[in-house]
Protein backbone atom coordinates (compact mmCIF):
# COMPACT_ATOMS: atom_id res chain seq x y z
CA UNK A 1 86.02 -11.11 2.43
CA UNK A 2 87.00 -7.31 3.72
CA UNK A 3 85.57 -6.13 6.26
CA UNK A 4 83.72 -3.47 4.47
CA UNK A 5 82.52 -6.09 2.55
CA UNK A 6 80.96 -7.91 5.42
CA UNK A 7 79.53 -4.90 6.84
CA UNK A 8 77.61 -4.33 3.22
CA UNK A 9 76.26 -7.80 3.76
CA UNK A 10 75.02 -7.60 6.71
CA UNK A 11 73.54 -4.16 6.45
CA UNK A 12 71.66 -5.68 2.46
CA UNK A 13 70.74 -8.67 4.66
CA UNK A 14 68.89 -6.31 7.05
CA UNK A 15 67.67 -4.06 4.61
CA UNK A 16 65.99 -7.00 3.15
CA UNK A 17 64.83 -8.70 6.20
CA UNK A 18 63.07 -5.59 7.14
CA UNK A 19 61.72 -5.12 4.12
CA UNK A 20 60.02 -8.99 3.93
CA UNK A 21 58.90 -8.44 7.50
CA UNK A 22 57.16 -5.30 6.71
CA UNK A 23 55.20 -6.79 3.50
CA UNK A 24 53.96 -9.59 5.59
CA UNK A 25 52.45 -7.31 7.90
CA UNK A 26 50.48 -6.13 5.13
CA UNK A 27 46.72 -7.03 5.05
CA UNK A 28 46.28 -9.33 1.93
CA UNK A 29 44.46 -6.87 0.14
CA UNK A 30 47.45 -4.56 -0.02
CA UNK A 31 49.67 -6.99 -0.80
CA UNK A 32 47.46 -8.12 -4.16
CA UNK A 33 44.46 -5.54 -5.47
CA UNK A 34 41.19 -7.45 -4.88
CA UNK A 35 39.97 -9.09 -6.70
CA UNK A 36 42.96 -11.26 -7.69
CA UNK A 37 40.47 -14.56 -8.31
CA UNK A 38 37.17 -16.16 -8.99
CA UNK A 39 34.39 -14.48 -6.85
CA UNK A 40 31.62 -16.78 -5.81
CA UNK A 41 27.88 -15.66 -5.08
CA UNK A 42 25.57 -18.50 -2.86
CA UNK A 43 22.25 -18.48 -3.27
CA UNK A 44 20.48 -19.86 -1.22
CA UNK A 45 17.67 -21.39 -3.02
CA UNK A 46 17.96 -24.13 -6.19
CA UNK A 47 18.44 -23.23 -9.75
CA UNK A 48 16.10 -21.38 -12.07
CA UNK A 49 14.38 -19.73 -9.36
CA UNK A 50 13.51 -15.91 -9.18
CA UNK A 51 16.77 -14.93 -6.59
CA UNK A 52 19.14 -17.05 -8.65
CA UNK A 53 17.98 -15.44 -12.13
CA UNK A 54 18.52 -11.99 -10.61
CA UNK A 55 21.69 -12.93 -9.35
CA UNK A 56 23.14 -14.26 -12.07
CA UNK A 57 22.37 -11.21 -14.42
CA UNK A 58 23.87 -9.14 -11.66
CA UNK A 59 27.08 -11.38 -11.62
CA UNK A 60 27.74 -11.20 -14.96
CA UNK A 61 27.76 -7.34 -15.14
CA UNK A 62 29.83 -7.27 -12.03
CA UNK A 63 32.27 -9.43 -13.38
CA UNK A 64 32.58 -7.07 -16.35
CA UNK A 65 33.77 -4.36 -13.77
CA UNK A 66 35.65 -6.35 -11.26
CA UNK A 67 37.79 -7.95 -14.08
CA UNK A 68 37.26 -11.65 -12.82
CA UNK A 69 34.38 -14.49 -12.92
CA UNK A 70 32.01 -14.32 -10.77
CA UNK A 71 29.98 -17.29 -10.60
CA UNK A 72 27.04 -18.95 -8.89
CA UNK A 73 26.53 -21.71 -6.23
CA UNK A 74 23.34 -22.60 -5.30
CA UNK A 75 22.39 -24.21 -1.90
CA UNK A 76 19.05 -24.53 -1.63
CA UNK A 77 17.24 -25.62 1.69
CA UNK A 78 15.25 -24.73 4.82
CA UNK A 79 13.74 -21.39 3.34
CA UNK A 80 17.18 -20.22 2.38
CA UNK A 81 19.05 -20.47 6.28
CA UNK A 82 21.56 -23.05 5.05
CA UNK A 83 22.73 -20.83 1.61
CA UNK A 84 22.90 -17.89 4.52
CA UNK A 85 25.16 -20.09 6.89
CA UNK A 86 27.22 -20.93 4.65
CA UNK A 87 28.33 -17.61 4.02
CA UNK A 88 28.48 -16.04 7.29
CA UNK A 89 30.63 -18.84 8.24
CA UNK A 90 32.98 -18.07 5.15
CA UNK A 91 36.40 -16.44 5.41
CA UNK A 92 35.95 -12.58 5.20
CA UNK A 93 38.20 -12.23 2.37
CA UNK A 94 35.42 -10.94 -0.45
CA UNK A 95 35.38 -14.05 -2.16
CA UNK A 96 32.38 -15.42 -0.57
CA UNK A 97 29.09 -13.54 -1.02
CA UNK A 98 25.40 -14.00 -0.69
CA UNK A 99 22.39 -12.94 -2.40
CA UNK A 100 19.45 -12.63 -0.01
CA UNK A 101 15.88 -10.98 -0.06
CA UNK A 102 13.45 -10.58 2.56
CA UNK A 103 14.16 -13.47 3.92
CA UNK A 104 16.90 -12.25 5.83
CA UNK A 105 14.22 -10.01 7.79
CA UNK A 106 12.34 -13.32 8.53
CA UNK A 107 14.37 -15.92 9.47
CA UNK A 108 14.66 -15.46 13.52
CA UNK A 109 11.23 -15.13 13.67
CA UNK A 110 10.99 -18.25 11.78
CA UNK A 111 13.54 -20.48 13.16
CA UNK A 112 14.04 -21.30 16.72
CA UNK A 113 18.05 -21.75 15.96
CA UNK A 114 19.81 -20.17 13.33
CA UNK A 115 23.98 -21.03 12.64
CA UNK A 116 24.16 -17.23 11.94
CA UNK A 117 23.19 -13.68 13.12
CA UNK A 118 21.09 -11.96 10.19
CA UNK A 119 22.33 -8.66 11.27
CA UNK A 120 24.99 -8.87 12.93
CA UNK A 121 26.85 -12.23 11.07
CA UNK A 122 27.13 -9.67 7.58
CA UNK A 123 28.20 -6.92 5.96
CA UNK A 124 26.17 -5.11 3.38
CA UNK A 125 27.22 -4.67 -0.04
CA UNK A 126 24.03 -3.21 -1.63
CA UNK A 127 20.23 -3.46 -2.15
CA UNK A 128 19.39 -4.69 -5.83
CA UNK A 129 16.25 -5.15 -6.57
CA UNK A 130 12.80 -4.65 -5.09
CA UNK A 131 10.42 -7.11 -7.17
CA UNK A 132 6.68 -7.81 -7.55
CA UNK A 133 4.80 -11.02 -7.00
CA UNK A 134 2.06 -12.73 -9.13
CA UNK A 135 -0.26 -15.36 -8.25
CA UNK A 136 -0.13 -18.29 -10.41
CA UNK A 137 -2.06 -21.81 -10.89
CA UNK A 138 -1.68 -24.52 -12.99
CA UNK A 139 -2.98 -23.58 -16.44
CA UNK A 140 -6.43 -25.96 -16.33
CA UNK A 141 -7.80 -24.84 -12.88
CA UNK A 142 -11.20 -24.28 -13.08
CA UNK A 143 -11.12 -20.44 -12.37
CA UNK A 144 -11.09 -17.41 -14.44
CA UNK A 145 -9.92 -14.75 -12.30
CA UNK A 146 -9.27 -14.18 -8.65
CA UNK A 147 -12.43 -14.07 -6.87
CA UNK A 148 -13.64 -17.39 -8.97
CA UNK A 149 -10.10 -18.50 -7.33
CA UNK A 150 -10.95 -17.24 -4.06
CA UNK A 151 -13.71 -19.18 -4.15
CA UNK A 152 -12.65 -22.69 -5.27
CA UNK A 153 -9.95 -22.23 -2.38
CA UNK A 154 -12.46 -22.24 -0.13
CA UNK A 155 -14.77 -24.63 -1.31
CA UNK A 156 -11.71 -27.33 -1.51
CA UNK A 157 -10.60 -26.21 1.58
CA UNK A 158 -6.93 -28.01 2.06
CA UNK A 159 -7.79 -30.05 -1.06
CA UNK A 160 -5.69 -27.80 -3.15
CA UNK A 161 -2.04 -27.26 -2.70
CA UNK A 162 0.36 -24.35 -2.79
CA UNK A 163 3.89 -24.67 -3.19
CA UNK A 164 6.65 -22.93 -2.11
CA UNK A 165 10.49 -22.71 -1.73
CA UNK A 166 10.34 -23.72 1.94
CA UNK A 167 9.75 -21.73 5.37
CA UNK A 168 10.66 -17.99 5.31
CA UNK A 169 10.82 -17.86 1.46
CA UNK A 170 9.24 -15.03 -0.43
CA UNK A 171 6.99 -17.31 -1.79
CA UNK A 172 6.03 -18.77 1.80
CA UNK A 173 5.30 -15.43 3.20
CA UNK A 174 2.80 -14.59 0.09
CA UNK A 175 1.40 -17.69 0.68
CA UNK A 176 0.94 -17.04 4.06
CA UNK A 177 -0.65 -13.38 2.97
CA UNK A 178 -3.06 -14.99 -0.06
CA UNK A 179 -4.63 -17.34 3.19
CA UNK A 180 -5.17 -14.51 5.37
CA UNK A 181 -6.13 -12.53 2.88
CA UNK A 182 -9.34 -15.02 1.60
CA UNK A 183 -9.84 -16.40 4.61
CA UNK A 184 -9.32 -20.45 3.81
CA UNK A 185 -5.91 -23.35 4.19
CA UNK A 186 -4.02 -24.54 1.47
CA UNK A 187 -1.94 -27.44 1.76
CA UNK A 188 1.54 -26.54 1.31
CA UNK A 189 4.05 -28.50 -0.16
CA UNK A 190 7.79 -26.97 0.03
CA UNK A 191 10.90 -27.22 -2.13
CA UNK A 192 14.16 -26.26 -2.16
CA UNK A 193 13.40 -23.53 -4.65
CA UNK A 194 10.65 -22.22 -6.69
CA UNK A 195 12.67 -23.14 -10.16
CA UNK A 196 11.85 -26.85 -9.37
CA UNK A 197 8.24 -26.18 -8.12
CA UNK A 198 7.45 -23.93 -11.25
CA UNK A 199 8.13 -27.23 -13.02
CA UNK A 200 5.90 -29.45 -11.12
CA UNK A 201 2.91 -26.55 -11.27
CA UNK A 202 3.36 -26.48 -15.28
CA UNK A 203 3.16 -30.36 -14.94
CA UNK A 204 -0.23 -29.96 -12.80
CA UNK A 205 1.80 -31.82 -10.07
CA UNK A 206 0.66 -28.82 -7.47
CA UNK A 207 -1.91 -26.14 -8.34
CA UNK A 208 -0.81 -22.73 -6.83
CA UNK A 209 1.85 -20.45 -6.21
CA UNK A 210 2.50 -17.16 -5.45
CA UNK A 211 6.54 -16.04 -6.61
CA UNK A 212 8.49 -13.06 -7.51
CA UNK A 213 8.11 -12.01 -11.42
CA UNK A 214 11.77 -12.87 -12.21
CA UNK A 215 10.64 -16.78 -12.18
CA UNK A 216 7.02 -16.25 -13.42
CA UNK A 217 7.08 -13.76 -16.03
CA UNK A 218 8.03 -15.68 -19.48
CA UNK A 219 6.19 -18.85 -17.72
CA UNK A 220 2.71 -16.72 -17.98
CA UNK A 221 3.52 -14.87 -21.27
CA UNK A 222 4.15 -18.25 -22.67
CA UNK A 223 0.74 -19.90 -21.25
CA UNK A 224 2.07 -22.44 -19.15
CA UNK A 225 0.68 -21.55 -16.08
CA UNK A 226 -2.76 -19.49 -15.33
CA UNK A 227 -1.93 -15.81 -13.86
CA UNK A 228 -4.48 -14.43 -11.44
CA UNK A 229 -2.82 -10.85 -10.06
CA UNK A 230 0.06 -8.82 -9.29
CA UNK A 231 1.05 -7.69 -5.87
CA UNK A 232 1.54 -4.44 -6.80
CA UNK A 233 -1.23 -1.44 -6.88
CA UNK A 234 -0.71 -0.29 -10.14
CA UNK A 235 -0.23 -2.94 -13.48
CA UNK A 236 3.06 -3.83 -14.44
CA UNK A 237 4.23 -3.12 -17.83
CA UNK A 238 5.70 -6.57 -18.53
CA UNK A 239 2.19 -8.12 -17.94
CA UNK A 240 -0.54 -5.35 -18.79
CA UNK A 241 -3.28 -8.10 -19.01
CA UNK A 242 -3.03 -9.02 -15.61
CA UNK A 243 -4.80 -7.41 -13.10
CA UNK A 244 -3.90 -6.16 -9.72
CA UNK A 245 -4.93 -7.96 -6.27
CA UNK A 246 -7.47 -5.04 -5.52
CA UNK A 247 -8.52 -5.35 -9.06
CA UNK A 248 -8.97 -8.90 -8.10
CA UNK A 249 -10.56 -8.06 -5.33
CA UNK A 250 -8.08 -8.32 -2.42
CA UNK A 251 -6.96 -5.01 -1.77
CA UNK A 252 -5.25 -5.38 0.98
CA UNK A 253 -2.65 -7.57 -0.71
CA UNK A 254 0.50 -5.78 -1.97
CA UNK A 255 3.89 -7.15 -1.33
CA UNK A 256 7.48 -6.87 -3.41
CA UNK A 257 10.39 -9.02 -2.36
CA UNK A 258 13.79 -6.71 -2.19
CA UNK A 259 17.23 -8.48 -3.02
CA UNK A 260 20.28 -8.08 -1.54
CA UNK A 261 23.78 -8.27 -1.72
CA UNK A 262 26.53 -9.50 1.59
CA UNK A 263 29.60 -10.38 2.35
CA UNK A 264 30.83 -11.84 6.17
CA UNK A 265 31.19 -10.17 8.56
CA UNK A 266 34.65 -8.75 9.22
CA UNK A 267 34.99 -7.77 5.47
CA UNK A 268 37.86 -5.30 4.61
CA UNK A 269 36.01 -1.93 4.20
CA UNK A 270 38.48 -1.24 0.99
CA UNK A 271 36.82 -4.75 -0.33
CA UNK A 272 33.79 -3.85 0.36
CA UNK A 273 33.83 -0.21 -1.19
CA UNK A 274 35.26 -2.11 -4.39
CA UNK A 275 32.44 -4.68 -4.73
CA UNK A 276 29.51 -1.83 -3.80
CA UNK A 277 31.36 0.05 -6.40
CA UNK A 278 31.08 -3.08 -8.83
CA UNK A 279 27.38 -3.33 -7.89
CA UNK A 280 26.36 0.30 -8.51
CA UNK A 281 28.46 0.09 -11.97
CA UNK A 282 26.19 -3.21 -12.96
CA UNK A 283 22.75 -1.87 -12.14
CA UNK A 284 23.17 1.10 -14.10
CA UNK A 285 24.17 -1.25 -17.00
CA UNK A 286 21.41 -1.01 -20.05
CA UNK A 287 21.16 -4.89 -20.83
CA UNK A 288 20.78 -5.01 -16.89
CA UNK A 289 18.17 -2.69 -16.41
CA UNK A 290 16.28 -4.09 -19.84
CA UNK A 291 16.29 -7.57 -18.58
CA UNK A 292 15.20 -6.50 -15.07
CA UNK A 293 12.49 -4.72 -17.36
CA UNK A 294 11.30 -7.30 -19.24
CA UNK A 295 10.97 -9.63 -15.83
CA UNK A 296 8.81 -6.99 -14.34
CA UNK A 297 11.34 -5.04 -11.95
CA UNK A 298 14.17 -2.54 -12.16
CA UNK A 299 16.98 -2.14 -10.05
CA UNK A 300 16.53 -0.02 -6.76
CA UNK A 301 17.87 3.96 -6.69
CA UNK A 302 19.48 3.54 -2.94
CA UNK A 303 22.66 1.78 -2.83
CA UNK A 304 22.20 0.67 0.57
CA UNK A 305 20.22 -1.23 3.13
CA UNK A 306 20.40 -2.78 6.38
CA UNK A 307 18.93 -6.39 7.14
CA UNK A 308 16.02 -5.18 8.52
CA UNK A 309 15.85 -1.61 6.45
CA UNK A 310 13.74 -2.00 3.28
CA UNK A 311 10.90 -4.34 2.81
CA UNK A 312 11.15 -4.76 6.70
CA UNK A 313 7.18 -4.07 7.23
CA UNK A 314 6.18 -6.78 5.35
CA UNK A 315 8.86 -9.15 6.74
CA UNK A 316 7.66 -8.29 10.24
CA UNK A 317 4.10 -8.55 8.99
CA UNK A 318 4.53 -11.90 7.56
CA UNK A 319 6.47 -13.14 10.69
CA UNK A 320 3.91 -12.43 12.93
CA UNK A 321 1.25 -13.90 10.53
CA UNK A 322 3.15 -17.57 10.84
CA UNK A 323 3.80 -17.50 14.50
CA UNK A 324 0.31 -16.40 15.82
């Protein structure tokens, strides 16, 4: 070989050296657009429930935008902590994401240890959703309306029970709030979700809960369970026939759960503007906002929240109420 030969060599072999050394110290997300794969959403309660069904309809329009599956995994347990740990304990690469409500706000008031830091473990993608609860009972208790409900509480005293999806749930802290509110116990029994505990009140297994209208509006159009009120101080559409808490006498009782949507901490900030991007694009979808509709909601006109930013009163409210 010439020695103008070798010196080409040598000088390519450089070029390319250089070159290789300069694309691996790339961030990932330079070197292949996000999302290049599957994204997965925890939730952090069981299947069926009301934060699972809002999830998934926001996952599927998301996915439409993003151009890859996004699908669900549900770990249910201890009020929704362990769902929530398992996230902020993921790699920070976008592909792991939580859906969360109020429970977020809750949780270190609730729990003496947590494996994660509500605030600071997370990065916010988006608020979703901000959606109403209903008070429910198995369809043969012997009540008519809320005060007559009110009033068989306290005559049974703990004799009836009231489920829930564990401690720090949305359907917990209404529990918690429906006590206070008429003044007498319930015995509670918890699960890992409300989807599995709407099954057991249809079956007459428990006799009252109090969840979010994603998980208990078709269930009360349908007549399988007994609706008593909505937290909310107007009707909703979706159920006209049933009456507020104030109508039901317990004015004091208005509470809606918001939803939202996080990533670890540590998140690229170009990830993170895609998938907020993704989000906006999916709640301004029309079969989204329909469906949200027809459960009683709609999704929320500010993109953005902090743990402790909206639906933070009632969080506090609710936290206090358990620990005094």
């Amino acid at each position: 070989m010439s020695r103008s030969m070798l010196r080409r060599a040598l000088m390519g072999a450089t070029l390319c050296t250089a070159a290789f050394c300069a694309a691996a110290a790339l961030p990932a997300s330079a070197q292949q657009a996000y999302p290049s794969r599957t994204i997965t959403v925890v939730v952090p309660f069981a299947a069926g429930g009301p934060t699972d069904t809002v999830t998934r309809l926001v996952a599927e329009a998301m996915s439409r935008d993003l151009g890859q599956t996004v699908v669900i995994e549900n770990v249910g347990g201890a009020g929704g902590t362990l769902g929530a740990a398992r996230v902020a304990q993921a790699k920070p690469d976008g592909y792991s994401l939580l859906m969360h409500h109020i429970g977020m706000g809750t949780a270190p008031t609730l729990y003496r240890r947590l494996a994660y830091d509500p605030v600071g473990g997370f990065e916010t993608i988006g608020l979703v959703t901000e959606v109403p609860m209903t008070i429910i009972a198995r369809k043969d208790i012997p009540a008519g309306n809320l005060r007559e409900l009110a009033a068989l509480v306290r005559k049974e005293t703990t004799a009836l029970n009231y489920a829930n999806a564990g401690i720090g749930a949305a359907s917990h802290l209404c529990g918690l709030l429906l006590q206070k509110a008429i003044d007498a116990p319930m015995t509670t029994v918890p699960y890992r979700g409300t989807g599995p505990a709407m099954t057991d009140l249809i079956a007459g297994t428990v006799d009252l809960m109090c969840d979010q209208t994603t998980n208990t509006t078709e269930q009360i159009r349908a007549g399988a369970v007994k609706a008593f009120a909505v937290t909310t101080p107007q009707r909703l559409p979706s159920l006209p026939d049933v009456p507020t808490t104030a109508e039901g006498g317990l004015p004091g009782m208005e509470v809606t759960i918001w939803h939202g949507l996080y990533a670890p901490k540590g998140t690229p900030e170009e990830i993170r503007k895609r998938l907020s991007r993704a989000l906006q694009v999916a709640l301004r979808d029309p079969a989204l906002i329909q469906r949200f509709a027809d459960l009683g909601t709609a999704p929320v006109a500010r993109p953005r929240h902090r743990a402790g930013g909206a639906g933070a009163g009632h969080a506090r409210g609710a936290s206090r109420l358990l620990a005094g």
